[in-house]
Protein backbone atom coordinates (compact mmCIF):
# COMPACT_ATOMS: atom_id res chain seq x y z
CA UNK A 1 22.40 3.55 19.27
CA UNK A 2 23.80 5.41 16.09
CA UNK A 3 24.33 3.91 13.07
CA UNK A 4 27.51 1.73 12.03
CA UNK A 5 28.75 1.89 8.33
CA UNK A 6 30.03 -1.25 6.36
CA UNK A 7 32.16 0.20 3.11
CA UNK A 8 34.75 -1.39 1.11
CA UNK A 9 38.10 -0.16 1.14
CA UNK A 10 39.48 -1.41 -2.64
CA UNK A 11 37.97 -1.62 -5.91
CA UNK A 12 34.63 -4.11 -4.07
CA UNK A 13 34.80 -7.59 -3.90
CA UNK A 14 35.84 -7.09 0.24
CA UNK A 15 33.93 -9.51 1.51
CA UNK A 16 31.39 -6.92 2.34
CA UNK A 17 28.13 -9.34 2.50
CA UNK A 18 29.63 -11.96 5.03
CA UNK A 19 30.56 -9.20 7.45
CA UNK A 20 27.15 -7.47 7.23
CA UNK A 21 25.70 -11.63 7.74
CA UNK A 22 27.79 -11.31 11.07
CA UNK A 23 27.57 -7.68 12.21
CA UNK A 24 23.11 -7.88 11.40
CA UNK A 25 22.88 -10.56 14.90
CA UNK A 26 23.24 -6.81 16.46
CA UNK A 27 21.60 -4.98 14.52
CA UNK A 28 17.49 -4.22 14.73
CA UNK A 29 17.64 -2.81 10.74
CA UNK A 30 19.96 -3.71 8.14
CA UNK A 31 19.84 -1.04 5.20
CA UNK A 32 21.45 -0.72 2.12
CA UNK A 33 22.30 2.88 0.69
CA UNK A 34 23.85 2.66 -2.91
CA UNK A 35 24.37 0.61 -6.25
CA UNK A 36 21.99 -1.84 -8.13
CA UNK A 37 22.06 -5.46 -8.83
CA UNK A 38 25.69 -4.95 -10.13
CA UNK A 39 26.54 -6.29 -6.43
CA UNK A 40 27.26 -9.29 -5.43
CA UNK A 41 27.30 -10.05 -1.31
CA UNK A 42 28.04 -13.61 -0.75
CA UNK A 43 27.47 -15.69 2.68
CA UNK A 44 28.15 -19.10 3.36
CA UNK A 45 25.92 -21.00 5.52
CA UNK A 46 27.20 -24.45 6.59
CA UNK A 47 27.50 -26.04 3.13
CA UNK A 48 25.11 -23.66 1.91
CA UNK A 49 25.62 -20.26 -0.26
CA UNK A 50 23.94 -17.04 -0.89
CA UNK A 51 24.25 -14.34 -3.27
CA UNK A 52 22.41 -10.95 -2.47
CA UNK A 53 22.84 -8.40 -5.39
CA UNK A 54 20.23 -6.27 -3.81
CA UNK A 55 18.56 -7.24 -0.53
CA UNK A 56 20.71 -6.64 2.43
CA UNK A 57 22.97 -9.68 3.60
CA UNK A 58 20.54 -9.03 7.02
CA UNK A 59 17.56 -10.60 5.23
CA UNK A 60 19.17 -14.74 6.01
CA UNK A 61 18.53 -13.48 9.69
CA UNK A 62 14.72 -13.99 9.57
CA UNK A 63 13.67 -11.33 13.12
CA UNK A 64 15.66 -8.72 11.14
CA UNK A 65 14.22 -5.62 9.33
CA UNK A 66 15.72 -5.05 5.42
CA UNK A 67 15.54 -1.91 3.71
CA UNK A 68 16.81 -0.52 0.28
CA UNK A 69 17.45 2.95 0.27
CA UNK A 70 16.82 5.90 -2.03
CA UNK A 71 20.33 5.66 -3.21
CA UNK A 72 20.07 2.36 -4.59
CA UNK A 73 18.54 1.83 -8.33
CA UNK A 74 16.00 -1.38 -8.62
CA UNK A 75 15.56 -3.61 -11.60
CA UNK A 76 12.12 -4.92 -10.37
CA UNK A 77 12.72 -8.46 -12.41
CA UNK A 78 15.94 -9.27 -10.50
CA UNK A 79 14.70 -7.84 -7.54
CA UNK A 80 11.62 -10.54 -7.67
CA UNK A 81 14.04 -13.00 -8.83
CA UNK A 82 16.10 -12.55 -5.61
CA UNK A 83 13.15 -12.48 -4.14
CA UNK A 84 11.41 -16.23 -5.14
CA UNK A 85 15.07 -17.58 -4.70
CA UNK A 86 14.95 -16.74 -1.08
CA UNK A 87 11.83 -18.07 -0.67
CA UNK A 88 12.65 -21.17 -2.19
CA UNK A 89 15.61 -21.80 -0.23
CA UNK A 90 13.48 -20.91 2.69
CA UNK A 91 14.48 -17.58 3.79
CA UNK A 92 10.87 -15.27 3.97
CA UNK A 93 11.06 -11.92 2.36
CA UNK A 94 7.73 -10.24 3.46
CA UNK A 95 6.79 -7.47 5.47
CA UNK A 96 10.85 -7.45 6.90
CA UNK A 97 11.58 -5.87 3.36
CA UNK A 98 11.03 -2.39 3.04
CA UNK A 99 12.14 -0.37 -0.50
CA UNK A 100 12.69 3.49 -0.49
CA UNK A 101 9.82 5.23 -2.61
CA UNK A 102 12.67 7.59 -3.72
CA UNK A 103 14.54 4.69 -5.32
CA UNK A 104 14.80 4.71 -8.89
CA UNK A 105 14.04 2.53 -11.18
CA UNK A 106 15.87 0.74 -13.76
CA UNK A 107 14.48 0.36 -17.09
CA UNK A 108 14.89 -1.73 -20.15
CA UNK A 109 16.34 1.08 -22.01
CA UNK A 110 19.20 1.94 -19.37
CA UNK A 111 20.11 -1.67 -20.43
CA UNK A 112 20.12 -1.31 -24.12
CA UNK A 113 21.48 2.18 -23.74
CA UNK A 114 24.63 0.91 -21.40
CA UNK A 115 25.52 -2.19 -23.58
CA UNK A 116 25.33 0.08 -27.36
CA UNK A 117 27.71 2.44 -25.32
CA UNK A 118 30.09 0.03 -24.20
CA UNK A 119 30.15 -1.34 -27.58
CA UNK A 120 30.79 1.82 -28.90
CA UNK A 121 34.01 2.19 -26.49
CA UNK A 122 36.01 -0.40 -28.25
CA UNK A 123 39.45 -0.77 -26.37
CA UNK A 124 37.96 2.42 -24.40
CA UNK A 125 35.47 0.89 -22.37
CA UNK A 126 34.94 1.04 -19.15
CA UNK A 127 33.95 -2.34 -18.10
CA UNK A 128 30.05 -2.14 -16.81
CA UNK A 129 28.15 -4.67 -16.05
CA UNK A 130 26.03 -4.03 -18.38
CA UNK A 131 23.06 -4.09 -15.82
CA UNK A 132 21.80 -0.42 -16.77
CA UNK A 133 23.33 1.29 -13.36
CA UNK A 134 24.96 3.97 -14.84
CA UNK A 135 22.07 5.32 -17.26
CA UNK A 136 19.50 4.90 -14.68
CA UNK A 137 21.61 6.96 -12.59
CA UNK A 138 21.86 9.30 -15.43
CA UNK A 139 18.39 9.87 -15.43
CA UNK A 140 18.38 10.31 -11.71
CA UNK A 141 20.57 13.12 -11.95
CA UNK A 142 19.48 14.47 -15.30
CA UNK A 143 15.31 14.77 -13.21
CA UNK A 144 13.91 12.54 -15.21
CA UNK A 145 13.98 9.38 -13.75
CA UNK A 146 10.90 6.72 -12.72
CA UNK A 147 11.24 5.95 -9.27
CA UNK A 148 9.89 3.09 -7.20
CA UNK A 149 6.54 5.21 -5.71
CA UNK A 150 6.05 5.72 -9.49
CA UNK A 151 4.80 2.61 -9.33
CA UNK A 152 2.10 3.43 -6.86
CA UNK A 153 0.46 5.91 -9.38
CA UNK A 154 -0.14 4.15 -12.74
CA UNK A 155 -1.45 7.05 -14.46
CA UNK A 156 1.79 9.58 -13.32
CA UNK A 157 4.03 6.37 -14.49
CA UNK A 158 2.84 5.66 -17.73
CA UNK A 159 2.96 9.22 -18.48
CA UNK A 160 6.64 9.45 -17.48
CA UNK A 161 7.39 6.67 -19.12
CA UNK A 162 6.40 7.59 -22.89
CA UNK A 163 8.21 10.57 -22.68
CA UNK A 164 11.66 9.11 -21.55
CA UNK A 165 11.11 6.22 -24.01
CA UNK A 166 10.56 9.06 -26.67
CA UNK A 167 13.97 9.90 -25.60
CA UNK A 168 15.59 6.62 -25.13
CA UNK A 169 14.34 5.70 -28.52
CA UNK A 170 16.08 8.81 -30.59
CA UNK A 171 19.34 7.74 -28.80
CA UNK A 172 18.89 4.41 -29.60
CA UNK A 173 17.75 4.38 -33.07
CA UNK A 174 19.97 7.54 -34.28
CA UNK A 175 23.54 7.24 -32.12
CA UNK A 176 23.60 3.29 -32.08
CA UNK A 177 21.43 1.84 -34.67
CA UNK A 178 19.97 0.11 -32.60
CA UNK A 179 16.12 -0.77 -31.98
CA UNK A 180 13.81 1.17 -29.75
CA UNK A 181 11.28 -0.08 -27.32
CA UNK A 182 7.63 0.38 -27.33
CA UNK A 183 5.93 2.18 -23.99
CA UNK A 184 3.19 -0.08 -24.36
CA UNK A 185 5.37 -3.42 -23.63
CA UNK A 186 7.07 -1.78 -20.93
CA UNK A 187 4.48 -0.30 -19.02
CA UNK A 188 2.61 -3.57 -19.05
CA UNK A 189 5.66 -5.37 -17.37
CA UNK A 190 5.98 -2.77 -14.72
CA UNK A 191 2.43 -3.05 -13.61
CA UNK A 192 3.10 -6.99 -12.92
CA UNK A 193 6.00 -5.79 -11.34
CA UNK A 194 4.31 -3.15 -9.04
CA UNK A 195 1.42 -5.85 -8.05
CA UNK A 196 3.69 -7.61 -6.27
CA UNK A 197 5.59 -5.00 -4.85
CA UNK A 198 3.38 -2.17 -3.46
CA UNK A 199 3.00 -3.35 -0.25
CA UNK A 200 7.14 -2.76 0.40
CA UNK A 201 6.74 0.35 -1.29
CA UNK A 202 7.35 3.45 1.48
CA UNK A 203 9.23 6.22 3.11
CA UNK A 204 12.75 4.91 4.17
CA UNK A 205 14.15 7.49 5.76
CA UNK A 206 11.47 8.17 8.16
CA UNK A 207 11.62 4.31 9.15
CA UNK A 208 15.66 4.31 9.82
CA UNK A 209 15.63 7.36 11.56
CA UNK A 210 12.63 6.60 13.71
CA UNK A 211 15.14 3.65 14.42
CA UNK A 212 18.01 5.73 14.98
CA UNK A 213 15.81 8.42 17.71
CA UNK A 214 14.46 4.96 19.92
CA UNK A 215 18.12 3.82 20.00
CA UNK A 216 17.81 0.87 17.88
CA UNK A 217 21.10 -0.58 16.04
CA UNK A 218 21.20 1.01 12.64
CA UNK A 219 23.76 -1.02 9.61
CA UNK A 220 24.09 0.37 6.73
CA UNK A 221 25.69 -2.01 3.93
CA UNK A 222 27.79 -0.35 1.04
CA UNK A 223 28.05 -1.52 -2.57
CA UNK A 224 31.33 -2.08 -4.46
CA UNK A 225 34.06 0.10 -2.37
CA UNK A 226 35.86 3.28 -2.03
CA UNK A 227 38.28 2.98 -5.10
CA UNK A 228 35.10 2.58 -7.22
CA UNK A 229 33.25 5.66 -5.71
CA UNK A 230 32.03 8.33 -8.44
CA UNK A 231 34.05 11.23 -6.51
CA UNK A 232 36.87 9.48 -5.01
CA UNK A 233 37.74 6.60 -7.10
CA UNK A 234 39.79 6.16 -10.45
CA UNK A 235 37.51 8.18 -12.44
CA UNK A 236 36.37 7.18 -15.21
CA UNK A 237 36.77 3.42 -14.23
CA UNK A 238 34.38 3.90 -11.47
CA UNK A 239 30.92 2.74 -10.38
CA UNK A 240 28.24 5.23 -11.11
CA UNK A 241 27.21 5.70 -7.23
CA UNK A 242 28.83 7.35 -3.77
CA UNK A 243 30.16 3.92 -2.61
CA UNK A 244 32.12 5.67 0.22
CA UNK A 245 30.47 6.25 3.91
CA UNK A 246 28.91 9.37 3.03
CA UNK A 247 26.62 7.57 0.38
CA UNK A 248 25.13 5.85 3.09
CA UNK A 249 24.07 9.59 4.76
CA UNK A 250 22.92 10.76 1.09
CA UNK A 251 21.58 7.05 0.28
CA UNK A 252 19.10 6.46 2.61
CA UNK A 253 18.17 10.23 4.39
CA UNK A 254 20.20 10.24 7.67
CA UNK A 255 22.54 12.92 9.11
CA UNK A 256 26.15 12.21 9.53
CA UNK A 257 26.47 12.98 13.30
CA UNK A 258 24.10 10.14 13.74
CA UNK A 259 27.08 7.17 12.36
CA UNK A 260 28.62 5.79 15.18
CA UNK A 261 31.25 3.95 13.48
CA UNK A 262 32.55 3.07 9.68
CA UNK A 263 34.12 -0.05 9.20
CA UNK A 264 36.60 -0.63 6.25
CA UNK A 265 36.23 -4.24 5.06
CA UNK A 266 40.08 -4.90 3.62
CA UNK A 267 41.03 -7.79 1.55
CA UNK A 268 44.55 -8.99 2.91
CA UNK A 269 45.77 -8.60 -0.96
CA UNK A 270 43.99 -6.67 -3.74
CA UNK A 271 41.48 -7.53 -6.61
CA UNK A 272 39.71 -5.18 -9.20
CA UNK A 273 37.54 -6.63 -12.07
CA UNK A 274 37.18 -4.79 -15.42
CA UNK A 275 39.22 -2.22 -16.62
CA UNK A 276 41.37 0.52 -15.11
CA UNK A 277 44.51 1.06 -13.40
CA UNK A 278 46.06 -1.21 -10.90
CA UNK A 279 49.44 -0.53 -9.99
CA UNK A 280 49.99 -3.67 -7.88
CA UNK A 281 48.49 -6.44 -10.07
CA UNK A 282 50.29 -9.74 -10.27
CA UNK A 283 50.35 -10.58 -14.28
CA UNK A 284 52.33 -13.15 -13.56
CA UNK A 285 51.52 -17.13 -12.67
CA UNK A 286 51.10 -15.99 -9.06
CA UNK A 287 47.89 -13.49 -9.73
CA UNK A 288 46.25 -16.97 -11.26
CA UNK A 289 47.56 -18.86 -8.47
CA UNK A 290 45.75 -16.50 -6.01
CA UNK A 291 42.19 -16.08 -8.50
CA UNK A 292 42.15 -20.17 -8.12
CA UNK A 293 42.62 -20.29 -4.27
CA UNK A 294 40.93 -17.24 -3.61
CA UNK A 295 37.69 -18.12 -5.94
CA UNK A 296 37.95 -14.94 -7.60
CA UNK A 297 35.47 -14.91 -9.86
CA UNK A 298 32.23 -12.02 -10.12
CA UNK A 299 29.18 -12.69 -7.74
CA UNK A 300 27.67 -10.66 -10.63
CA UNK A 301 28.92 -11.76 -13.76
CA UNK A 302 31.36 -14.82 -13.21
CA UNK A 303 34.24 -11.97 -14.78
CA UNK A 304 37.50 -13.15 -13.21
CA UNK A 305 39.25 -10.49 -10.63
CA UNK A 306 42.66 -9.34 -11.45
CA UNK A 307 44.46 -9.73 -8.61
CA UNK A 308 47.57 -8.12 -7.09
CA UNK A 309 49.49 -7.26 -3.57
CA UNK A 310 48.05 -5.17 -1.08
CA UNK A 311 47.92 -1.37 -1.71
CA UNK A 312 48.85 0.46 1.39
CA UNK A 313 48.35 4.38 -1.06
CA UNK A 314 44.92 3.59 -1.96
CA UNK A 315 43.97 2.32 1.59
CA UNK A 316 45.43 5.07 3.04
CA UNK A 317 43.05 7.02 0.53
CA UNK A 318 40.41 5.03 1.41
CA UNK A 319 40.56 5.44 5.63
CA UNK A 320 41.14 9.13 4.91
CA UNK A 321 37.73 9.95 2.87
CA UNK A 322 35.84 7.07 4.75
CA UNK A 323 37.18 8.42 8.47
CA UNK A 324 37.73 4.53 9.07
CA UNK A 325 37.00 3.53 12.44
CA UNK A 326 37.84 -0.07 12.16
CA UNK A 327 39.36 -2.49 9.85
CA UNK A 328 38.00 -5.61 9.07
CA UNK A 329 40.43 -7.77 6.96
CA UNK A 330 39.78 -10.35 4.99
CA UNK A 331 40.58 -13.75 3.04
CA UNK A 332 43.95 -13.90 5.08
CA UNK A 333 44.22 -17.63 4.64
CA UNK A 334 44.73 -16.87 0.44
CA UNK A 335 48.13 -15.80 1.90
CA UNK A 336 49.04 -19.24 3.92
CA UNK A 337 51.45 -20.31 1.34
CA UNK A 338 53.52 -17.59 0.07
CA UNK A 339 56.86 -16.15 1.05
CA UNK A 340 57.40 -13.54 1.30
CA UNK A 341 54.59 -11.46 0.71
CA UNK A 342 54.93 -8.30 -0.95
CA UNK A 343 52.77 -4.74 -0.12
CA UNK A 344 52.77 -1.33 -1.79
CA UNK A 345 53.74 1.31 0.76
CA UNK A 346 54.27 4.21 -2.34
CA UNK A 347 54.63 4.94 -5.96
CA UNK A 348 56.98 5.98 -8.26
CA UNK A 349 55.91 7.93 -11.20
CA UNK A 350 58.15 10.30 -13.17
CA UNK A 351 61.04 9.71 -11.40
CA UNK A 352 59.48 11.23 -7.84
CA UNK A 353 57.91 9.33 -5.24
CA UNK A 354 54.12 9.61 -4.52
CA UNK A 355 52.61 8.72 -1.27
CA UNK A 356 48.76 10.35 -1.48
CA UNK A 357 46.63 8.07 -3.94
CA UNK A 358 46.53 9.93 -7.38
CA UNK A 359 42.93 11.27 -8.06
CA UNK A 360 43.33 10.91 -11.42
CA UNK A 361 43.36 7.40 -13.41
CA UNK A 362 45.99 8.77 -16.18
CA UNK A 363 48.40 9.26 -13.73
CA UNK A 364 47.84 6.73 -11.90
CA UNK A 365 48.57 4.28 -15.26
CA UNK A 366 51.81 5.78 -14.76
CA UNK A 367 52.86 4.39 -11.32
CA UNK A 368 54.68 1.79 -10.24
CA UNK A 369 54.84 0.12 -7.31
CA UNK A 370 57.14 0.57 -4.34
CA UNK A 371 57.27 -2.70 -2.30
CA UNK A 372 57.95 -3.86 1.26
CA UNK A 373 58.55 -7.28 1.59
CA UNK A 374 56.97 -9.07 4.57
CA UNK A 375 57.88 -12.54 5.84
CA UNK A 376 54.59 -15.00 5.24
CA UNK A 377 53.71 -17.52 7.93
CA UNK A 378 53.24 -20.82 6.01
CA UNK A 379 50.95 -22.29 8.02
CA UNK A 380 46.92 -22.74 7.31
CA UNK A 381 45.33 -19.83 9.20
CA UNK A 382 41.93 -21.50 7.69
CA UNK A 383 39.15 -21.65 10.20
CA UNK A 384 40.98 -19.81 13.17
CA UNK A 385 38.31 -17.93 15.43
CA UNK A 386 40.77 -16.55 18.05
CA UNK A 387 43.69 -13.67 17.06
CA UNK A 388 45.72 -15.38 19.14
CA UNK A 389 45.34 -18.97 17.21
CA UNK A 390 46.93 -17.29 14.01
CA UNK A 391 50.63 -17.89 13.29
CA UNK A 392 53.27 -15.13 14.61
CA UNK A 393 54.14 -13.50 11.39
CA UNK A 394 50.25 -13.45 10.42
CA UNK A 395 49.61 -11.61 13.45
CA UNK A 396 52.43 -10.02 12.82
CA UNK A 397 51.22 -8.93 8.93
CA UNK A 398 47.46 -7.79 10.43
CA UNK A 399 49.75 -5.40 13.20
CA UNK A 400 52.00 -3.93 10.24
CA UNK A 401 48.50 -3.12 8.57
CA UNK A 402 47.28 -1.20 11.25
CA UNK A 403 50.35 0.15 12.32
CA UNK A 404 50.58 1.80 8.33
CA UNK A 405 46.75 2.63 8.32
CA UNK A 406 46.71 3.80 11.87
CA UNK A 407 43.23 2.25 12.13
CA UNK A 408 42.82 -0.98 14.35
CA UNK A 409 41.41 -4.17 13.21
CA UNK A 410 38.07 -4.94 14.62
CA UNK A 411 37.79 -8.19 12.42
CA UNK A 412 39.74 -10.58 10.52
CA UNK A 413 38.19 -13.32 8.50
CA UNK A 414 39.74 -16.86 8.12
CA UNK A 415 37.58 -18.17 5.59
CA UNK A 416 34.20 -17.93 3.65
CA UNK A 417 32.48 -20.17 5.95
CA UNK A 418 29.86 -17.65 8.45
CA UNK A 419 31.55 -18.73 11.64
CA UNK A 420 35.52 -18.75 10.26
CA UNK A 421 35.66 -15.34 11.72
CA UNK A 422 37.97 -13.33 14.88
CA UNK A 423 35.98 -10.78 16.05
CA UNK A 424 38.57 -7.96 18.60
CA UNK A 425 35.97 -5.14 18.12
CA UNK A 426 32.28 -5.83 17.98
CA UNK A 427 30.45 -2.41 16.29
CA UNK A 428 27.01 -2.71 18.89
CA UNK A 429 27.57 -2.71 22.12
């Protein structure tokens, strides 16, 4: 069976991680292909919840097989962290996790180096998480990161290591004032850190795409979403990874002829955290009205999401360098109440209208928002699992969606709770 993609559509914050919870009771391997611990995938079991920043969502479905692919970057601390968490709640992470030996590694320095930079910004900044993504990823393309099979060779690491801290230092020191760190220190830490994880240490792509040629159901979970992609998103207020479907081809070492399907998880209104452009945020009482009831609030970092109508441009941007397959929509029931509800269907910017999603984030500071107004359906949606339970006019707003996508919806989602989910399309046969 080929593989089926899970991407995000917006600026992340989709829903991404309960979708991948539902979609891995399919799937024989559940792999993700981009972005660090900046993530955030949440599940709700019964009364129960999970945060994944780095281990697939499929790892709370105990017969399933996890991997982390070459395109993601690994702080080993919060990786172990995640790690002992699971275990404590009861969910084993042993030989069903397996990490890419191509991944690359985070260091303490990409931390120190990302923060000093940010600071550095002022009103500029870009709004990281801090985390170290972005210079480890800098490293990665600049040939000389440390990757994860680095690990495996003590000798090759440490000499790697005193070399880039050389580096890291003389940025540190000179450009930020700031202090350096000692190779010593850090290579001590990252021998703890490889003790425990050698043994789920190894070639990734060969294990997926062994999958993929005996047939096996192949899901590959995205990071953050389209709008934050490094190519196609509103550069420079962008993630530092391809968080678009052909990351996951690039990510973890598979051809593109072998996805099946790609499946755009949607929020039925819009959210970005950190800065940028947003031409349909709410800055009015409404957007808080919608953070409260919504729970929008970081997975990561506890930042609260701006939050705004739906964008019909950048979704149509979205499906278009995605190839969207499906749709799979969610937190509907954050809409119960209002009417009407309002989506973007163009821009105007410079007195002309604008109907393809600008590529670049200066113009797009420039647009405003052309709305349709849609009648809402004031009644609770909450909890329905059938698409014909839902009130007319919110089966009636998930139509108009498709209808101005052209892409069907294979999944709505009624609520944060694992089993408040309609299912029209499943992605495995």
């Amino acid at each position: 069976m080929p593989a089926a993609v899970v991407v995000g559509a917006q600026w992340g914050d989709e829903g991404k991680g309960k979708l991948v919870d539902y979609l891995a009771r399919r799937a024989d391997i559940v792999a993700r292909y981009q972005g660090g611990h900046n993530a955030g995938h949440t599940v709700v079991i019964n009364s129960e919840t999970f945060i994944l920043h780095l281990i697939p969502s499929g790892i709370l479905h105990q017969e399933k097989f996890c991997v982390i692919g070459n395109g993601v970057v690994v702080d080993p601390a919060c990786l172990l962290n995640e790690m002992d968490e699971l275990a404590r709640r009861g969910v084993k992470v042993g030989k069903n996790l397996l990490i890419s030996r191509n991944a690359h590694l985070i260091m303490p320095y990409h931390m120190a180096l990302e923060s000093a930079n940010e600071a550095l910004r002022g009103e500029k900044k870009i709004g990281t998480t801090g985390r170290g993504i972005g210079p480890a990823y800098v490293d990665k393309m600049a040939r000389c990161g440390l990757r994860m099979g680095d690990l495996l060779l003590p000798a090759l690491f440490r000499e790697k290591l005193e070399g880039n801290i050389r580096g890291a230092n003389k940025l540190l020191e000179t450009l930020y004032g700031s202090p350096g760190f000692k190779a010593e220190a850090v290579y001590a830490d990252y021998m703890k850190f490889a003790e425990r994880l050698s043994a789920h240490i190894g070639d990734a792509g060969a294990v997926v795409n062994k999958a993929l040629a005996e047939r096996k159901n192949v899901l590959l979970e995205g990071a953050q979403g389209t709008l934050l992609d490094i190519d196609h998103g509103t550069y420079p207020f962008v993630t530092s990874s391809s968080a678009g479907a052909g990351g996951a081809c690039t990510g973890l070492g598979i051809g593109p002829t072998k996805i099946k399907s790609v499946l755009g998880v949607v929020k039925a209104y819009t959210t970005r955290v950190g800065s940028g452009p947003f031409p349909t945020e709410i800055t009015s009482e409404l957007g808080e009205e919608i953070r409260k009831k919504g729970g929008e609030y970081g997975a990561t970092t506890g930042r609260p999401r701006r939050c705004g109508w739906l964008d019909i441009v950048g979704l149509r941007h979205a499906v278009r360098v995605n190839g969207l397959t499906g749709l799979a929509v969610t937190k509907l029931d954050i809409l119960d109440e209002l009417d009407p509800i309002r989506v973007c269907v163009a821009y105007k910017s410079g007195g002309r209208t604008i109907e393809d999603f600008p590529p670049d984030a200066h113009v797009l500071e420039t647009c405003e928002p052309v709305y349709k107004e849609l009648p809402g359906w004031k009644e609770s949606t909450k909890g329905v699992r059938e698409f014909g339970g839902l009130p007319e006019k919110a089966r009636n707003y998930i139509n108009w969606m498709e209808d101005a996508l052209a892409v069907k919806a294979d999944m709505v989602s009624t609520g944060q709770k694992r089993d408040e989910l309609i299912v029209l399309r499943e992605q495995f046969a």
